[in-house]
PDB file of N, CA and C in Angstrom:
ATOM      1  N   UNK A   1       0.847  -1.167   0.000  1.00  0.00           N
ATOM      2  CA  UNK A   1       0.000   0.000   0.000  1.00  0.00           C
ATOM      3  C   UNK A   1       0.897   1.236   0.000  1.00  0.00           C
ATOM      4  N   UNK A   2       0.405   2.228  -0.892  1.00  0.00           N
ATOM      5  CA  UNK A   2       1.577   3.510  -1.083  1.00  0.00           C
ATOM      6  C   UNK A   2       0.784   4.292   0.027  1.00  0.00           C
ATOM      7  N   UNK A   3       1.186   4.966   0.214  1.00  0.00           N
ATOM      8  CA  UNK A   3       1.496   5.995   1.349  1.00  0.00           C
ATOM      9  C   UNK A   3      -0.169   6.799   0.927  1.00  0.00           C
ATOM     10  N   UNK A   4       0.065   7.414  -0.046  1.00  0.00           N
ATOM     11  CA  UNK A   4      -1.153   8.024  -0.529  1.00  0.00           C
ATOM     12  C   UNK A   4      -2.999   7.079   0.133  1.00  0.00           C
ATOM     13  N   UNK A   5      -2.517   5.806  -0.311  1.00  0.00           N
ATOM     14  CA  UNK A   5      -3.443   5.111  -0.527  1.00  0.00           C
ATOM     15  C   UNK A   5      -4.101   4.743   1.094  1.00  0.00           C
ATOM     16  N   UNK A   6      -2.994   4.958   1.454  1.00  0.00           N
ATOM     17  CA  UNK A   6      -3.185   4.611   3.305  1.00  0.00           C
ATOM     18  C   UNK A   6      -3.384   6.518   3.912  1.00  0.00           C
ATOM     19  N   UNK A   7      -3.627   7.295   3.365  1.00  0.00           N
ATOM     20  CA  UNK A   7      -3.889   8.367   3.874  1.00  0.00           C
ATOM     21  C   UNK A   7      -5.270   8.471   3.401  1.00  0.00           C
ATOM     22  N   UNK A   8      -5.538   8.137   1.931  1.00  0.00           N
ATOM     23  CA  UNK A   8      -7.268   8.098   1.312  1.00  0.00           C
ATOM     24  C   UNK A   8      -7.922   6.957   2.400  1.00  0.00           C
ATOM     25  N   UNK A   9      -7.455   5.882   3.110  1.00  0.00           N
ATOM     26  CA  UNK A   9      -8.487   5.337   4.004  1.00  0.00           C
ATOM     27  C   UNK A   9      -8.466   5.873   5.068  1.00  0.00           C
ATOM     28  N   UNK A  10      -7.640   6.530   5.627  1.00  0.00           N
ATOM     29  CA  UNK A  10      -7.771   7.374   6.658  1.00  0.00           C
ATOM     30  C   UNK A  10      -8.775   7.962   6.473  1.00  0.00           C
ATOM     31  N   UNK A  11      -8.481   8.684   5.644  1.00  0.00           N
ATOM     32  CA  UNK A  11      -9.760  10.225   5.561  1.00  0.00           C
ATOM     33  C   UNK A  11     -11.219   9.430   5.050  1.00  0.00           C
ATOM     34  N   UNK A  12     -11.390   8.105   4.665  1.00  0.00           N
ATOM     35  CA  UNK A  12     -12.594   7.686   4.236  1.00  0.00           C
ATOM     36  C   UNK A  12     -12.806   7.255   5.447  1.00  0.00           C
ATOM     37  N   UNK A  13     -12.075   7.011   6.509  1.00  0.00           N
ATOM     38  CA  UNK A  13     -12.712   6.141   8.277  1.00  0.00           C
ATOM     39  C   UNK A  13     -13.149   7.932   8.999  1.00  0.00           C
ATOM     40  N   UNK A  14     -12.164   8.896   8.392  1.00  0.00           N
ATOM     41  CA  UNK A  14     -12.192   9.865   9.573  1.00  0.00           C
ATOM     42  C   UNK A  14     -12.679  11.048   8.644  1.00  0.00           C
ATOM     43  N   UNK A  15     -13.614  11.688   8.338  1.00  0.00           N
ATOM     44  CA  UNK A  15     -13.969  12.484   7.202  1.00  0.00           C
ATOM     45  C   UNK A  15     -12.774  13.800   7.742  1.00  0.00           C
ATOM     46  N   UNK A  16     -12.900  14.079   8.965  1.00  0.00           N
ATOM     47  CA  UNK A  16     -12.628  15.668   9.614  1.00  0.00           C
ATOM     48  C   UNK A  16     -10.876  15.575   9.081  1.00  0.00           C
ATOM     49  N   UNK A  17     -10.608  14.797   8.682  1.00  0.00           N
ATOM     50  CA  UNK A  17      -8.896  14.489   8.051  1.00  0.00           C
ATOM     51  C   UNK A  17      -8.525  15.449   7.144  1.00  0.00           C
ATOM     52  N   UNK A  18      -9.777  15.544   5.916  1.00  0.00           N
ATOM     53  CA  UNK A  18     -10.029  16.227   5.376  1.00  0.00           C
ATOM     54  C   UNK A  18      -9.348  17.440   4.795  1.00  0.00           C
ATOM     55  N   UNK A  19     -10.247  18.500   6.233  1.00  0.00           N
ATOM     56  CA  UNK A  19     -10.140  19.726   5.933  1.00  0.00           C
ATOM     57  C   UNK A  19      -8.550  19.906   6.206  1.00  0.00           C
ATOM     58  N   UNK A  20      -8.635  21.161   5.932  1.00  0.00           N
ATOM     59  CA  UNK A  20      -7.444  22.274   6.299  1.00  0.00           C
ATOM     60  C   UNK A  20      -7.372  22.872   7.171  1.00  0.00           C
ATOM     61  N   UNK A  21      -8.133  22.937   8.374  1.00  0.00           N
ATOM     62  CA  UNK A  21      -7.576  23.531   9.761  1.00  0.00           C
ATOM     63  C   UNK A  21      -7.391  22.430  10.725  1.00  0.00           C
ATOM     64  N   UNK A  22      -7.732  22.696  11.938  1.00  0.00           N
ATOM     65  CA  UNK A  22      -6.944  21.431  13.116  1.00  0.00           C
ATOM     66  C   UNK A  22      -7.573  20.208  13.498  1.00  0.00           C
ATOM     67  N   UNK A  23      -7.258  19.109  13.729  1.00  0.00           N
ATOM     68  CA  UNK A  23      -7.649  17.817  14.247  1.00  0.00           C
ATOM     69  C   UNK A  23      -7.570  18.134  15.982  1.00  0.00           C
ATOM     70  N   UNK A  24      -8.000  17.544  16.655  1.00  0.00           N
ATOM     71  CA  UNK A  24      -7.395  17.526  17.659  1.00  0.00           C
ATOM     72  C   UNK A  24      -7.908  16.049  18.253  1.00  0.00           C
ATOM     73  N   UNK A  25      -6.876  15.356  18.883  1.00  0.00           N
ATOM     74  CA  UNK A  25      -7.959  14.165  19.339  1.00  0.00           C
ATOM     75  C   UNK A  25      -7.506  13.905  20.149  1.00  0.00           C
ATOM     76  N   UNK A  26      -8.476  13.208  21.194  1.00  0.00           N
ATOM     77  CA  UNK A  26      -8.295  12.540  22.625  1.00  0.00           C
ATOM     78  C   UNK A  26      -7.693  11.051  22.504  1.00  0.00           C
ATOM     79  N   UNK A  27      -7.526  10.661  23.770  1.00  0.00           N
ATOM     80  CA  UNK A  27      -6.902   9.275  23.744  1.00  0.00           C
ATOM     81  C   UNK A  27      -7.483   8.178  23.269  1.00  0.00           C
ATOM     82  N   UNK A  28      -9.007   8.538  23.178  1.00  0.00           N
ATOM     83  CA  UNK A  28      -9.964   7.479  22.700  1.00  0.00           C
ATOM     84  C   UNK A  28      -9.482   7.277  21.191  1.00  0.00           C
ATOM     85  N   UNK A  29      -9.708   8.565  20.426  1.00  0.00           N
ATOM     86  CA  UNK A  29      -9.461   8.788  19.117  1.00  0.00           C
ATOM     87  C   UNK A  29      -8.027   8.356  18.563  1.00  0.00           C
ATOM     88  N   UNK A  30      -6.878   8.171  19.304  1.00  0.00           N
ATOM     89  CA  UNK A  30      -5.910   8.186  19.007  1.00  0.00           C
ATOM     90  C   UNK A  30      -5.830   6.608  18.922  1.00  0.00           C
ATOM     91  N   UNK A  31      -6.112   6.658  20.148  1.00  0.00           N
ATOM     92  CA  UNK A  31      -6.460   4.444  20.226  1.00  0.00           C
ATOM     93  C   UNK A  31      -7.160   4.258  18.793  1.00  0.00           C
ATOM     94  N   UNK A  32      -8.196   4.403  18.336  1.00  0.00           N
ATOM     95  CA  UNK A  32      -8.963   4.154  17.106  1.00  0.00           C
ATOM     96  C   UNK A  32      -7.930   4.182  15.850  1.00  0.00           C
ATOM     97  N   UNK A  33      -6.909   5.666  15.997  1.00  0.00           N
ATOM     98  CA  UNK A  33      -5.883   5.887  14.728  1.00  0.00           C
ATOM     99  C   UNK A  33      -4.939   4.372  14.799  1.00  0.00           C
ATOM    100  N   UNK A  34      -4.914   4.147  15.981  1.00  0.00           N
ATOM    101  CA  UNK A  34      -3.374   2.775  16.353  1.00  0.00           C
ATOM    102  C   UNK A  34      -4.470   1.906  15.663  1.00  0.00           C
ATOM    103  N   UNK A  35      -5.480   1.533  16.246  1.00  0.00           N
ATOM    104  CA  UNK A  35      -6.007   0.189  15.720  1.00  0.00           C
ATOM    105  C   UNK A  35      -6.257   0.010  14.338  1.00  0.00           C
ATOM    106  N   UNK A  36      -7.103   1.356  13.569  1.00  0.00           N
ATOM    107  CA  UNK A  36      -6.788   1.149  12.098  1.00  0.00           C
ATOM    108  C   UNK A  36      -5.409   1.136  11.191  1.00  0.00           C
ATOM    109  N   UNK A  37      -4.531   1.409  11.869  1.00  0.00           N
ATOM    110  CA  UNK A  37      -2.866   1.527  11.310  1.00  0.00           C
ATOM    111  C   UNK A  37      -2.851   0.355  11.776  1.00  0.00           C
ATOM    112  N   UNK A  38      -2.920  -0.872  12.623  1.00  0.00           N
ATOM    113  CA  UNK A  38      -2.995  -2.086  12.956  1.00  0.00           C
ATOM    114  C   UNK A  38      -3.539  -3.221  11.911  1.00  0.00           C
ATOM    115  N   UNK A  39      -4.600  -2.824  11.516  1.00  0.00           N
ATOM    116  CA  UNK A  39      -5.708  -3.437  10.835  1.00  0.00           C
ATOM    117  C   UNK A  39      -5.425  -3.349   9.399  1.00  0.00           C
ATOM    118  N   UNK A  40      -4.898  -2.192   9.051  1.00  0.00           N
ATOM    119  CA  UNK A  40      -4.609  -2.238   7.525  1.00  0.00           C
ATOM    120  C   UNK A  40      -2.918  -2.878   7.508  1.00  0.00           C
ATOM    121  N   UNK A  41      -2.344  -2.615   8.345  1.00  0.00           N
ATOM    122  CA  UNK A  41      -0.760  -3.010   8.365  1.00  0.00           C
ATOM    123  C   UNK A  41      -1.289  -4.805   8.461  1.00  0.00           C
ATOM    124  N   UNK A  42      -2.231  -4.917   8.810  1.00  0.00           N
ATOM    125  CA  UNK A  42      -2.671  -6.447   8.885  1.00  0.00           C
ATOM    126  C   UNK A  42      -2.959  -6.755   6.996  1.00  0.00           C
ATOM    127  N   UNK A  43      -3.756  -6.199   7.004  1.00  0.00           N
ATOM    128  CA  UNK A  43      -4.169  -7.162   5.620  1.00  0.00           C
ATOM    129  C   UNK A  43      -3.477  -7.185   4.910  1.00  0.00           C
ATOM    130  N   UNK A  44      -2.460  -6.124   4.871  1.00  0.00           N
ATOM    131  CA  UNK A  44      -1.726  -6.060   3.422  1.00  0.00           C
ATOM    132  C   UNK A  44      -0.223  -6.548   3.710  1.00  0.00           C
ATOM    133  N   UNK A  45       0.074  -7.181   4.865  1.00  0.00           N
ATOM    134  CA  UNK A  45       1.168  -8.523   5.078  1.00  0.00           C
ATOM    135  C   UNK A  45       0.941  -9.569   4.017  1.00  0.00           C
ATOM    136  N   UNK A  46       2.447  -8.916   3.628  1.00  0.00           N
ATOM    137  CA  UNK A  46       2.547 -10.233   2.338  1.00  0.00           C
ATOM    138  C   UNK A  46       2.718 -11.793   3.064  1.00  0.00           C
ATOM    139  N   UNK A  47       1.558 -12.767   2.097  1.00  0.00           N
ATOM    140  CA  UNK A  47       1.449 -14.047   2.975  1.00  0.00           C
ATOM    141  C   UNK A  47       2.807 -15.064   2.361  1.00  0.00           C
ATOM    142  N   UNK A  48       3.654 -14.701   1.554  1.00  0.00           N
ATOM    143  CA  UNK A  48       5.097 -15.035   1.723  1.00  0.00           C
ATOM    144  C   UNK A  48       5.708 -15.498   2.792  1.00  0.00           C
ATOM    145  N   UNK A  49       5.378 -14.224   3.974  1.00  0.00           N
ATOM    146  CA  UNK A  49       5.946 -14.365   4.841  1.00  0.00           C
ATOM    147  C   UNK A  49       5.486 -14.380   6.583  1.00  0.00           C
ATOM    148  N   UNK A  50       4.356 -15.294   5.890  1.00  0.00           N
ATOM    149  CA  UNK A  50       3.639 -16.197   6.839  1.00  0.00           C
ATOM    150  C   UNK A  50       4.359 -17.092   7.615  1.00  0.00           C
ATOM    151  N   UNK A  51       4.165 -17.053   8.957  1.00  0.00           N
ATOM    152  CA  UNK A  51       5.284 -17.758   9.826  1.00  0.00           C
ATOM    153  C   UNK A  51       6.289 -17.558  10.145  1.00  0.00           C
ATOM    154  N   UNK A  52       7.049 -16.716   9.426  1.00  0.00           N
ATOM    155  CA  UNK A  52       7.930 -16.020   9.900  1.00  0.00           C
ATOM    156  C   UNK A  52       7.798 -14.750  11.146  1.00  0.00           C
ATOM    157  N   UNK A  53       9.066 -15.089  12.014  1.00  0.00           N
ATOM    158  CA  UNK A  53       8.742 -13.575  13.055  1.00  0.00           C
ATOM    159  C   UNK A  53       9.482 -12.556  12.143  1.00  0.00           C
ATOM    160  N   UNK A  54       9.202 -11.655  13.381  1.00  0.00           N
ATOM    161  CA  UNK A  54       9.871 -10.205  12.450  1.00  0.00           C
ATOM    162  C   UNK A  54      11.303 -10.165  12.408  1.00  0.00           C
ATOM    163  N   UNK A  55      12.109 -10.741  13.148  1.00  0.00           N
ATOM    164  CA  UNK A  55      13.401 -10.788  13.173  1.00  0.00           C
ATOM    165  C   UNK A  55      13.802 -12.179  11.731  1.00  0.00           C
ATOM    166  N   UNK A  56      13.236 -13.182  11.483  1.00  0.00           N
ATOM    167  CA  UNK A  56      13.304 -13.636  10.922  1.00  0.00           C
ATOM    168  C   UNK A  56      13.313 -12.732   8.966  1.00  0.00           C
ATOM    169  N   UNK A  57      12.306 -11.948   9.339  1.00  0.00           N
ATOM    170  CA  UNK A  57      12.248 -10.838   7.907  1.00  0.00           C
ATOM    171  C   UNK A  57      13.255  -9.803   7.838  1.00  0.00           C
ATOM    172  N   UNK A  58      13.519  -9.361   8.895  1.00  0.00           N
ATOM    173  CA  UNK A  58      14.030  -8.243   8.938  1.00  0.00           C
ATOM    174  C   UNK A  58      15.820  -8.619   9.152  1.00  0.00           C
ATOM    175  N   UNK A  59      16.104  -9.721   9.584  1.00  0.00           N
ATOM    176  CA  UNK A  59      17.634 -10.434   9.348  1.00  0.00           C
ATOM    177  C   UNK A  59      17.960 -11.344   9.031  1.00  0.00           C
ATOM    178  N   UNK A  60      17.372 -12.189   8.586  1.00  0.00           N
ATOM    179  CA  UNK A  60      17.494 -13.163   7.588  1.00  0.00           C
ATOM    180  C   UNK A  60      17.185 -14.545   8.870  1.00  0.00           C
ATOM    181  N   UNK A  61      17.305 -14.284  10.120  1.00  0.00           N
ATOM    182  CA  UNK A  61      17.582 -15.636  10.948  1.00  0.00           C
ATOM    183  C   UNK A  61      17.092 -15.023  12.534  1.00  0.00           C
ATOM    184  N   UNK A  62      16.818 -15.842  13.068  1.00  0.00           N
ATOM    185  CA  UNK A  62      16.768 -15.552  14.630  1.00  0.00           C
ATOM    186  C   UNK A  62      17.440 -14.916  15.579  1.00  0.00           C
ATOM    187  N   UNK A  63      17.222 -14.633  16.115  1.00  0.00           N
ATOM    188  CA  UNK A  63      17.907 -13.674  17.490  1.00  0.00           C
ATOM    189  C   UNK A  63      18.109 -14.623  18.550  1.00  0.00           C
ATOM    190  N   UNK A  64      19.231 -14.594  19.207  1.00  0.00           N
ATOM    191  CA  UNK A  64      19.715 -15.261  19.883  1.00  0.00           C
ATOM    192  C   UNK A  64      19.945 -15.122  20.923  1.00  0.00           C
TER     193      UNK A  64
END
């Protein structure tokens, strides 16, 4: 997912993204921003690399 494409679902979950003056959000709202950055960082895991941990992707081998 390009960058763009993950800012257009933002603003389609959060309309007020939108405009051009200020956001402001509480902790509730911010929790909601983590979980949809969660949720889309979910689906679009390439299933390649299914089973693998993150150290396994990110260095070729386990941590020790």
């Amino acid at each position: 997912m390009t960058r763009e494409e993950l800012w257009s679902t933002y603003c389609k979950r959060n309309p007020s993204f939108t405009g051009d003056g200020e956001v402001t959000m509480s902790a509730r709202g911010l929790k909601k921003l983590f979980e949809q950055t969660w949720e889309i960082a979910q689906q679009q895991k390439p299933s390649s690399s299914a089973g693998k941990d993150l150290f396994d992707t990110l260095f070729g081998g386990k941590m020790r």
